[in-house]
PDB file of N, CA and C in Angstrom:
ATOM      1  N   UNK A   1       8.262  50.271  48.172  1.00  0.00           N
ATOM      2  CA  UNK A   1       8.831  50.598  46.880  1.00  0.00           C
ATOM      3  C   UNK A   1      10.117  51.353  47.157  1.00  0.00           C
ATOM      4  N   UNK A   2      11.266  50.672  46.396  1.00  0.00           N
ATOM      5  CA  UNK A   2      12.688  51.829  46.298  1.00  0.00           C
ATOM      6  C   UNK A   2      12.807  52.883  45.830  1.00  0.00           C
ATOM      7  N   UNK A   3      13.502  53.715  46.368  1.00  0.00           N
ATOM      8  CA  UNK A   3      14.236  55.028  45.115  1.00  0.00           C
ATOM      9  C   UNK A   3      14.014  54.585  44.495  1.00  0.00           C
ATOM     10  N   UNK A   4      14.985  53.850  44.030  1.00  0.00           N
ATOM     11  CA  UNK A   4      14.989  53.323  42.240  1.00  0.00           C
ATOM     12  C   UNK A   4      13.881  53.326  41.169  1.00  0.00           C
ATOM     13  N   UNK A   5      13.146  51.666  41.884  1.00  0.00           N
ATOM     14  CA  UNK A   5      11.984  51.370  41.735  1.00  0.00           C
ATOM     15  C   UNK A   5      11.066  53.015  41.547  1.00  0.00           C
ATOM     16  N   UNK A   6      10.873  53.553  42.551  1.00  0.00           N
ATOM     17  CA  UNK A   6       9.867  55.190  42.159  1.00  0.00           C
ATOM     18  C   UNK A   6      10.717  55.651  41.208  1.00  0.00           C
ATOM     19  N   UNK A   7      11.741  56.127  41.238  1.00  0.00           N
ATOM     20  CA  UNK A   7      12.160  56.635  40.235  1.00  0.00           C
ATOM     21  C   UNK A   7      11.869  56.055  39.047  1.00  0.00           C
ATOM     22  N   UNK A   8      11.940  54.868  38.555  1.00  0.00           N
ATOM     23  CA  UNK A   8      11.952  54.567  37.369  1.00  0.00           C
ATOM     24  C   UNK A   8      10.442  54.319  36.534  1.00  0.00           C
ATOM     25  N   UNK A   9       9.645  54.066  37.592  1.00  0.00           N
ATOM     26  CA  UNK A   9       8.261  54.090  37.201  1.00  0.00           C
ATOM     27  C   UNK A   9       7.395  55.500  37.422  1.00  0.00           C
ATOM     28  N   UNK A  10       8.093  56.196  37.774  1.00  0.00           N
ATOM     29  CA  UNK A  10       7.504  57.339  38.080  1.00  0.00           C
ATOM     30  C   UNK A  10       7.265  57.727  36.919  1.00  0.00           C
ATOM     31  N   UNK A  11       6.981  57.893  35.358  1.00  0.00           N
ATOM     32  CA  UNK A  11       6.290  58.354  34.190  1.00  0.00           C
ATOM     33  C   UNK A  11       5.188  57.246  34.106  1.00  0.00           C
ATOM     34  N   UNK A  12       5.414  56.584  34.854  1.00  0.00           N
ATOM     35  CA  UNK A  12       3.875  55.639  34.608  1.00  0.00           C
ATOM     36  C   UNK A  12       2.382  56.228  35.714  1.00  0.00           C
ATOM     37  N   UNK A  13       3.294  57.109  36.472  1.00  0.00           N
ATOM     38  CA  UNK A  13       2.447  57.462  37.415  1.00  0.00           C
ATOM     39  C   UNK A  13       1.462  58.056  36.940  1.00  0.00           C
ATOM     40  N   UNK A  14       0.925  58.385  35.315  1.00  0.00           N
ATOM     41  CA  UNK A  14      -0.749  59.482  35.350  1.00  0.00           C
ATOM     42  C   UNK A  14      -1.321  58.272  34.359  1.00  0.00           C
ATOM     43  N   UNK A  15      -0.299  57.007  34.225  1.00  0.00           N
ATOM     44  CA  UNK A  15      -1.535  55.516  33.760  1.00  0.00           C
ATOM     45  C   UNK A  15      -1.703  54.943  34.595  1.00  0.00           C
ATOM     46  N   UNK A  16      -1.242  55.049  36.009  1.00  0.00           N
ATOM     47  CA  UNK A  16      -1.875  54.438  37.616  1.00  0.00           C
ATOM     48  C   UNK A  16      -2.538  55.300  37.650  1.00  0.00           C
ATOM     49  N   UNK A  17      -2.600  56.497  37.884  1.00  0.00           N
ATOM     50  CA  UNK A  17      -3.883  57.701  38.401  1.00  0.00           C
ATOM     51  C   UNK A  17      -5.408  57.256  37.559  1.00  0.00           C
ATOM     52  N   UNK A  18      -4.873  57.283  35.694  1.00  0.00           N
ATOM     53  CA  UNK A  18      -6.063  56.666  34.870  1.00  0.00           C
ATOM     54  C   UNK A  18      -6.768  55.780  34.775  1.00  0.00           C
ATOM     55  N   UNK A  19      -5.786  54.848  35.343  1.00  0.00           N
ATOM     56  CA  UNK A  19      -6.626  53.679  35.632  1.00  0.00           C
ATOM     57  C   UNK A  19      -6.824  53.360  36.984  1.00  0.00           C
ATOM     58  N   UNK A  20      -7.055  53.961  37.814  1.00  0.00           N
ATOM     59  CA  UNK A  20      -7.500  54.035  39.216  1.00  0.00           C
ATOM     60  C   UNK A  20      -8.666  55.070  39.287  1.00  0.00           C
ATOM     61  N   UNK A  21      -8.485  56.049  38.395  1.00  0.00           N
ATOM     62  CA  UNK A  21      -9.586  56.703  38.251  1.00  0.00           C
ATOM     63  C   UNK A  21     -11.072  56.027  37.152  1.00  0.00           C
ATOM     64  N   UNK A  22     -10.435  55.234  35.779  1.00  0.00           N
ATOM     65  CA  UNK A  22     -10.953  54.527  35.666  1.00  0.00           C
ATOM     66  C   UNK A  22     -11.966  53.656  36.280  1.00  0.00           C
ATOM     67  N   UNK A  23     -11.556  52.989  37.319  1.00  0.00           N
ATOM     68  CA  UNK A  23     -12.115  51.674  37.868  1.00  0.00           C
ATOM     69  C   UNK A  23     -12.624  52.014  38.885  1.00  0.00           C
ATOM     70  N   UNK A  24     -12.773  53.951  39.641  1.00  0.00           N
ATOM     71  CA  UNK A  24     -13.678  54.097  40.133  1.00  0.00           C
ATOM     72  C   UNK A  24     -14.754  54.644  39.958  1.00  0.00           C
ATOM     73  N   UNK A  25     -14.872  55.415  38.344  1.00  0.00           N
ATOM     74  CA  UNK A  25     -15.931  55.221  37.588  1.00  0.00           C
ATOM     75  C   UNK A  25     -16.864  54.025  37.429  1.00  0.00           C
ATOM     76  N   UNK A  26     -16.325  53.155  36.508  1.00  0.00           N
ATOM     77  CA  UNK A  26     -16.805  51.795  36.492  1.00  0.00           C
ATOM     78  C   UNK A  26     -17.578  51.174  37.524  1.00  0.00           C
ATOM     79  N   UNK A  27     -17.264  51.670  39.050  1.00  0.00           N
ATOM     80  CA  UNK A  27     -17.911  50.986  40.501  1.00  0.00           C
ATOM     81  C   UNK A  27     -18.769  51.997  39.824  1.00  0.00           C
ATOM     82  N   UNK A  28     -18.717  53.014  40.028  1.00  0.00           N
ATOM     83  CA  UNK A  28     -19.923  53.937  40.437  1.00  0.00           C
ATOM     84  C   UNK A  28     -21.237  53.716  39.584  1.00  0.00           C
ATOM     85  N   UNK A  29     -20.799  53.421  38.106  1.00  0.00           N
ATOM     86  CA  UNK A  29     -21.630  53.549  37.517  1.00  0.00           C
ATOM     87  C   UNK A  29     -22.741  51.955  37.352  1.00  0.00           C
ATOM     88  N   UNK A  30     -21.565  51.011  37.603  1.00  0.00           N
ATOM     89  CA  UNK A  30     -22.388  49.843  38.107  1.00  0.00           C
ATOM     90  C   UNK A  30     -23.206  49.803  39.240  1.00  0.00           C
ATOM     91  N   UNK A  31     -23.087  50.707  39.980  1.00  0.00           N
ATOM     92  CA  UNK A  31     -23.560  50.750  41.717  1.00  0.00           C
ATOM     93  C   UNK A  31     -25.090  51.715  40.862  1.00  0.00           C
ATOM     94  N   UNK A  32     -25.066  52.520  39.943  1.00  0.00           N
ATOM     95  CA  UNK A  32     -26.057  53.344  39.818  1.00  0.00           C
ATOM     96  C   UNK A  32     -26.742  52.263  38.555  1.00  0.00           C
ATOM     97  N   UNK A  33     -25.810  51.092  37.535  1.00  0.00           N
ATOM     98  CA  UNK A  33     -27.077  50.316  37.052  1.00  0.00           C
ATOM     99  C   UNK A  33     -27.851  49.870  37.916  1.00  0.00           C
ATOM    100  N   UNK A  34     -27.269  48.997  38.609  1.00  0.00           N
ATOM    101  CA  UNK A  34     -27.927  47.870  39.450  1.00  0.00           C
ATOM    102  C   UNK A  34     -28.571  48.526  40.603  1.00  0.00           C
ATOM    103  N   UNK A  35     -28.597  49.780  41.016  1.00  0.00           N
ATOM    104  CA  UNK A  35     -29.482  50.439  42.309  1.00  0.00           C
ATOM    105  C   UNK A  35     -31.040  49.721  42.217  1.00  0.00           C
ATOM    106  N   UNK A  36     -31.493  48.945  42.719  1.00  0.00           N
ATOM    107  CA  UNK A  36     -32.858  48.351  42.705  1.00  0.00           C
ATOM    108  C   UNK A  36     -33.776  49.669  43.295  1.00  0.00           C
ATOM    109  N   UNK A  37     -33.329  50.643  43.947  1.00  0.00           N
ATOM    110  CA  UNK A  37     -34.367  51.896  44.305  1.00  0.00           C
ATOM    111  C   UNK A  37     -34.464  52.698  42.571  1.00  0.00           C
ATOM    112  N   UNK A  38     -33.219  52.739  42.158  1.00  0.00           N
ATOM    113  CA  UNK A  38     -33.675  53.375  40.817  1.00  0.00           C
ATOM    114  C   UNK A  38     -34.512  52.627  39.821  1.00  0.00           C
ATOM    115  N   UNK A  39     -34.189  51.090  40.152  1.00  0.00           N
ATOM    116  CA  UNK A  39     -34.844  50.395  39.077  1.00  0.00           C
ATOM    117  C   UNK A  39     -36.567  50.823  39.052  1.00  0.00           C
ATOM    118  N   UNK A  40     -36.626  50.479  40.273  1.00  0.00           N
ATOM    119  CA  UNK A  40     -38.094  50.373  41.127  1.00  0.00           C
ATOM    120  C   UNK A  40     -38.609  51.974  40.550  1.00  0.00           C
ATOM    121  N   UNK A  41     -37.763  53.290  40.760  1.00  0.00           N
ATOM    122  CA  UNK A  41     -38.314  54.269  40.413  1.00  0.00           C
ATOM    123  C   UNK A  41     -38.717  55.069  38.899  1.00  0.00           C
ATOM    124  N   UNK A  42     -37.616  53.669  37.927  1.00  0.00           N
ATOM    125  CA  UNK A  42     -37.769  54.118  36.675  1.00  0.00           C
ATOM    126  C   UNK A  42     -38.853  53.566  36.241  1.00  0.00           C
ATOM    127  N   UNK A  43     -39.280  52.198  36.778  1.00  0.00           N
ATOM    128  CA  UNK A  43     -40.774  51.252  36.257  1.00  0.00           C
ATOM    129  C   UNK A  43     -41.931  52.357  36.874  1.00  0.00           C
ATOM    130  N   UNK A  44     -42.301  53.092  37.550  1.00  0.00           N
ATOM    131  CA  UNK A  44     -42.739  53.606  38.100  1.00  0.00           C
ATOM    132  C   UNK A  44     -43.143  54.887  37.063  1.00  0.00           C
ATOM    133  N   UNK A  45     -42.302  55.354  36.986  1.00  0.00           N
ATOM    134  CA  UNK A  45     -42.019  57.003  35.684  1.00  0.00           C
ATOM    135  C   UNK A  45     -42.358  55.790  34.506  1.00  0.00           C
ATOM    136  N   UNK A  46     -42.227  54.871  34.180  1.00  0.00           N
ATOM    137  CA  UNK A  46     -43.098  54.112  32.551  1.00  0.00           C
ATOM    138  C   UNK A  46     -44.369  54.383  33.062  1.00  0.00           C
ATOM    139  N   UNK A  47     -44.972  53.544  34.035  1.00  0.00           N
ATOM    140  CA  UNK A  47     -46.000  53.485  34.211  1.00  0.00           C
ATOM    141  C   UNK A  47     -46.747  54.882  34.123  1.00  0.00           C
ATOM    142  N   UNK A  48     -46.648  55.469  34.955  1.00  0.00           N
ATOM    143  CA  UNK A  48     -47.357  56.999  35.184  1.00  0.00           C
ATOM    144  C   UNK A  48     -47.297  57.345  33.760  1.00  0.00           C
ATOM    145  N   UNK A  49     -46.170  57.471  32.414  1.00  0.00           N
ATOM    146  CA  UNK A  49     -45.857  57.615  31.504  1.00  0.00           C
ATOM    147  C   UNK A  49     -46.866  56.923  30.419  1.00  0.00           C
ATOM    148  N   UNK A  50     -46.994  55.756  30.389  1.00  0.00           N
ATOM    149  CA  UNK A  50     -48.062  55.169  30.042  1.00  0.00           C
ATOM    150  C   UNK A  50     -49.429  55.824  30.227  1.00  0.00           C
ATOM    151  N   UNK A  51     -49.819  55.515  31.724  1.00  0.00           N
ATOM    152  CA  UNK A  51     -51.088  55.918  31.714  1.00  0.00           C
ATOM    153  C   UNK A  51     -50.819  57.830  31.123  1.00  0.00           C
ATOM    154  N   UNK A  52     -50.393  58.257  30.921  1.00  0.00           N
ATOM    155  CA  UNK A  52     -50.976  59.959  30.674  1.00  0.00           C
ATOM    156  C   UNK A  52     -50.747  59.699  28.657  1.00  0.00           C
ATOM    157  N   UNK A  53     -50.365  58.729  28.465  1.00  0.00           N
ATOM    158  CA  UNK A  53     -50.515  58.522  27.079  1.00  0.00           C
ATOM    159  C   UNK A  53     -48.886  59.413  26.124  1.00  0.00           C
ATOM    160  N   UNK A  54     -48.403  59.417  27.436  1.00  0.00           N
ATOM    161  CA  UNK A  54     -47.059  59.692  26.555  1.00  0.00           C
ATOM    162  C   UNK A  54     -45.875  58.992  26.134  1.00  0.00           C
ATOM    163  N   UNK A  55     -46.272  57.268  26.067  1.00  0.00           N
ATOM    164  CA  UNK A  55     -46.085  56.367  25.648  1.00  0.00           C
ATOM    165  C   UNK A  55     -46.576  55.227  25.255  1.00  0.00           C
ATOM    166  N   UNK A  56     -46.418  54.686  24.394  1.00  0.00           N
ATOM    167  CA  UNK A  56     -47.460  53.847  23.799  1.00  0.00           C
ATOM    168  C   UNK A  56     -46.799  52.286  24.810  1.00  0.00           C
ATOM    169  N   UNK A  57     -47.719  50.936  24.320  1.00  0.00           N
ATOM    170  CA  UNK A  57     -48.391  49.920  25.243  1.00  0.00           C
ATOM    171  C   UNK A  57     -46.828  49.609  24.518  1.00  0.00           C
ATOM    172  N   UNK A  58     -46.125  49.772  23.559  1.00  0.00           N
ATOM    173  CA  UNK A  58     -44.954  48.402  23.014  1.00  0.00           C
ATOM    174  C   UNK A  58     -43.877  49.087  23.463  1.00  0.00           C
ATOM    175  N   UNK A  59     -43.643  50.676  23.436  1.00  0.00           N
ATOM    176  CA  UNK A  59     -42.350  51.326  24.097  1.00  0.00           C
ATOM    177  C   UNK A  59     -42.551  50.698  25.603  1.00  0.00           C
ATOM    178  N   UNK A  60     -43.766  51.231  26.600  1.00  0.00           N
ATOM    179  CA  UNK A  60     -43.418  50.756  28.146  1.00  0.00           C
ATOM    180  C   UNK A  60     -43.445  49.250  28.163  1.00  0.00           C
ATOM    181  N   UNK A  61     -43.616  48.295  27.092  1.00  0.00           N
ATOM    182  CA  UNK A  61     -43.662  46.959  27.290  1.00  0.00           C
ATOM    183  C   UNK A  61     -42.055  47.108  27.040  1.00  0.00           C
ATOM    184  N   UNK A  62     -41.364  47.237  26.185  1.00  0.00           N
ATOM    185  CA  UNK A  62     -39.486  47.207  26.235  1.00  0.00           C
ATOM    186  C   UNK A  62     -38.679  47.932  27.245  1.00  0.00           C
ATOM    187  N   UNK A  63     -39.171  49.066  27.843  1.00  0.00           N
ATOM    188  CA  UNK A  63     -38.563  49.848  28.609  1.00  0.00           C
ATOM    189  C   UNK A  63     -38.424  48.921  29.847  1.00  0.00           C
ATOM    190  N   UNK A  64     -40.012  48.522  30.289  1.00  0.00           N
ATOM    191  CA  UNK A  64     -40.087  47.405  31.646  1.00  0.00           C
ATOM    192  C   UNK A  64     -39.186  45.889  31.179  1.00  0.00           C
ATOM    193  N   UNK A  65     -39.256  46.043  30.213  1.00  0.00           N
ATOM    194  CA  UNK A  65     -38.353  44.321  29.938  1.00  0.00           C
ATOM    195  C   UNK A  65     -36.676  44.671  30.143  1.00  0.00           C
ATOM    196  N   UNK A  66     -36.611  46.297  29.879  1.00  0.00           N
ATOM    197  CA  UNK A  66     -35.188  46.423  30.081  1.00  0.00           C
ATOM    198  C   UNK A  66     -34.765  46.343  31.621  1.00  0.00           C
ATOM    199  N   UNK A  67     -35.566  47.121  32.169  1.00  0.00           N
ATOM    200  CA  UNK A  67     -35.260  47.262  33.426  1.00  0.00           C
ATOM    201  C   UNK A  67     -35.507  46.372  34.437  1.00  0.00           C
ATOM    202  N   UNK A  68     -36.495  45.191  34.236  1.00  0.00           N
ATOM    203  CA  UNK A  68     -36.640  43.833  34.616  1.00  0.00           C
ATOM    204  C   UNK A  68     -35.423  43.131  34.644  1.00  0.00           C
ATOM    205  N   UNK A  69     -34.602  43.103  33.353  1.00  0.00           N
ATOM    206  CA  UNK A  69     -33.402  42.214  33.474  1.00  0.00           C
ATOM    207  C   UNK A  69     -32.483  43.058  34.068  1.00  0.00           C
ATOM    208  N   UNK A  70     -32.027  44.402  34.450  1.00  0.00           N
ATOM    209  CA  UNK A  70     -31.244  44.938  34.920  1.00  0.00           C
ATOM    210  C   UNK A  70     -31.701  44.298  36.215  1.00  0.00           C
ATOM    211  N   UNK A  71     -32.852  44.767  37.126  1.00  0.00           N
ATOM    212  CA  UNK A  71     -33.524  44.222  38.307  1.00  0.00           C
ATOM    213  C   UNK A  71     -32.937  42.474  38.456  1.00  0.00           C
ATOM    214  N   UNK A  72     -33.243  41.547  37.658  1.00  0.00           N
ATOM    215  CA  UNK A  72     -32.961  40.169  37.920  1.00  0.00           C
ATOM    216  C   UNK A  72     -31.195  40.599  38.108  1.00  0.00           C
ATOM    217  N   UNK A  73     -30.733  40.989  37.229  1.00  0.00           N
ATOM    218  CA  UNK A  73     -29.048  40.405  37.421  1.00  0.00           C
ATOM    219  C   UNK A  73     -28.746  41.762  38.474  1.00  0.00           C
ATOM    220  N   UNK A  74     -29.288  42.539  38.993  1.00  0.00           N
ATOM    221  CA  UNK A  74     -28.629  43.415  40.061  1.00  0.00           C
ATOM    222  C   UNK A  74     -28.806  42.454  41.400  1.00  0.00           C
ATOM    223  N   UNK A  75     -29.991  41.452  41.461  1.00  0.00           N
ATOM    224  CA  UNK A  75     -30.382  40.257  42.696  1.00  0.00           C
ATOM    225  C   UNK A  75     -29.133  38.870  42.452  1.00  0.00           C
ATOM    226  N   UNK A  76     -28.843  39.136  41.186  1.00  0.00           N
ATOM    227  CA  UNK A  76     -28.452  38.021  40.842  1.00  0.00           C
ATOM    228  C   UNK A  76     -26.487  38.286  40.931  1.00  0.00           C
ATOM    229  N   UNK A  77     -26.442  39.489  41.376  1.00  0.00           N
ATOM    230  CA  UNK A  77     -24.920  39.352  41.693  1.00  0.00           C
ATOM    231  C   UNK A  77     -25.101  39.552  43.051  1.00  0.00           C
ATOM    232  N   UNK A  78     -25.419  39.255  43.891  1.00  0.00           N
ATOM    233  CA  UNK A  78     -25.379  39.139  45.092  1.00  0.00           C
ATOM    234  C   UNK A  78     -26.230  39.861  46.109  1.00  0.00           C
ATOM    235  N   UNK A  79     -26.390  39.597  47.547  1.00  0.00           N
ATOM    236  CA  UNK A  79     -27.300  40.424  48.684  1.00  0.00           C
ATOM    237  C   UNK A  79     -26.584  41.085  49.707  1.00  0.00           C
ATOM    238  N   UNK A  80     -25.399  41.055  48.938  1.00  0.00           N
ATOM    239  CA  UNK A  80     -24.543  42.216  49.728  1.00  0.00           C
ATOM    240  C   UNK A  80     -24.261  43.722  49.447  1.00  0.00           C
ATOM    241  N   UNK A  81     -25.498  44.076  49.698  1.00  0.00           N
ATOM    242  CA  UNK A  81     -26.300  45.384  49.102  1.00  0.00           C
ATOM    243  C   UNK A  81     -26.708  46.476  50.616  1.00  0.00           C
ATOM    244  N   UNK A  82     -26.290  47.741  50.925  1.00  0.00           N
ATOM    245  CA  UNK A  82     -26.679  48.643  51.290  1.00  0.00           C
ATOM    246  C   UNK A  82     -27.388  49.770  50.866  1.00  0.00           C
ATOM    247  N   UNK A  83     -28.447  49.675  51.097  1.00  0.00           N
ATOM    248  CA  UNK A  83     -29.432  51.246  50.627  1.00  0.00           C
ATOM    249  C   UNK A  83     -29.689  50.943  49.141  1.00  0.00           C
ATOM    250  N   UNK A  84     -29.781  49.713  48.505  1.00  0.00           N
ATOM    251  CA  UNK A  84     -29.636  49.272  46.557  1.00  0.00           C
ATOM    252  C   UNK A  84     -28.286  49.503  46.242  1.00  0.00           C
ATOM    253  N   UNK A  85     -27.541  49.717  47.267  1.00  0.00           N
ATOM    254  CA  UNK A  85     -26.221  49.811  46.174  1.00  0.00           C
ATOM    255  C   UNK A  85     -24.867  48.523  46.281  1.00  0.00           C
ATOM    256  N   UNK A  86     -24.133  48.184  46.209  1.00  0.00           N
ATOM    257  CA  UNK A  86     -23.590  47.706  46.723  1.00  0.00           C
ATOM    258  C   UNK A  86     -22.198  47.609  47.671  1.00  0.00           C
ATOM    259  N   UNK A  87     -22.019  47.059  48.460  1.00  0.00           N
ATOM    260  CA  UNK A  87     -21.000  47.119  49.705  1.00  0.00           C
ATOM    261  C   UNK A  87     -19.544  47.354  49.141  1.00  0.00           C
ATOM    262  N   UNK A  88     -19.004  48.333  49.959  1.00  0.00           N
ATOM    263  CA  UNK A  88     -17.609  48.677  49.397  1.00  0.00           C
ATOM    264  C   UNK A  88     -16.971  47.438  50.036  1.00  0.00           C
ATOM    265  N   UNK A  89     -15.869  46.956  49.685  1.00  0.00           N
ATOM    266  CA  UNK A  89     -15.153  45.650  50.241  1.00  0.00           C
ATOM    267  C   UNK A  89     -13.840  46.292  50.747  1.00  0.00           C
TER     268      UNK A  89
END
């Protein structure tokens, strides 16, 4: 990049910071939907939840259907996965 060039874009510089900060939110928080260890640990907290009766049979039947399809499409974007999360590129 030129003088110039910096110079002249340089007031754009805190909507590059925003949106760089942006889009590493966005990873993170996709990396924490799709974690298959969290998935695995939230079906887990229904269940136990269930059985002590602090949820009824139709809430842990939607809660597990939610987190089922999170589970299918976290397999279903790929197996390039470390520790449930996925691979920085």
């Amino acid at each position: 990049m030129g003088l110039i060039t910096g110079l002249l874009t340089l007031p754009l510089a805190p909507v590059r910071g925003t949106m760089w900060l942006a889009e590493r939110i966005q990873e993170q928080a996709e990396n924490e939907l799709y974690d298959e260890d969290a998935i695995r640990a939230q079906l887990i907290e229904i269940e136990a939840a269930r059985e002590a009766g602090e949820i009824d049979e139709d809430e842990a039947t939607l809660a597990e259907d939610a987190l089922l399809e999170r589970l299918i499409a976290a397999r279903a974007l790929g197996g390039d996965r470390t520790h449930g999360g996925f691979q920085q590129q």
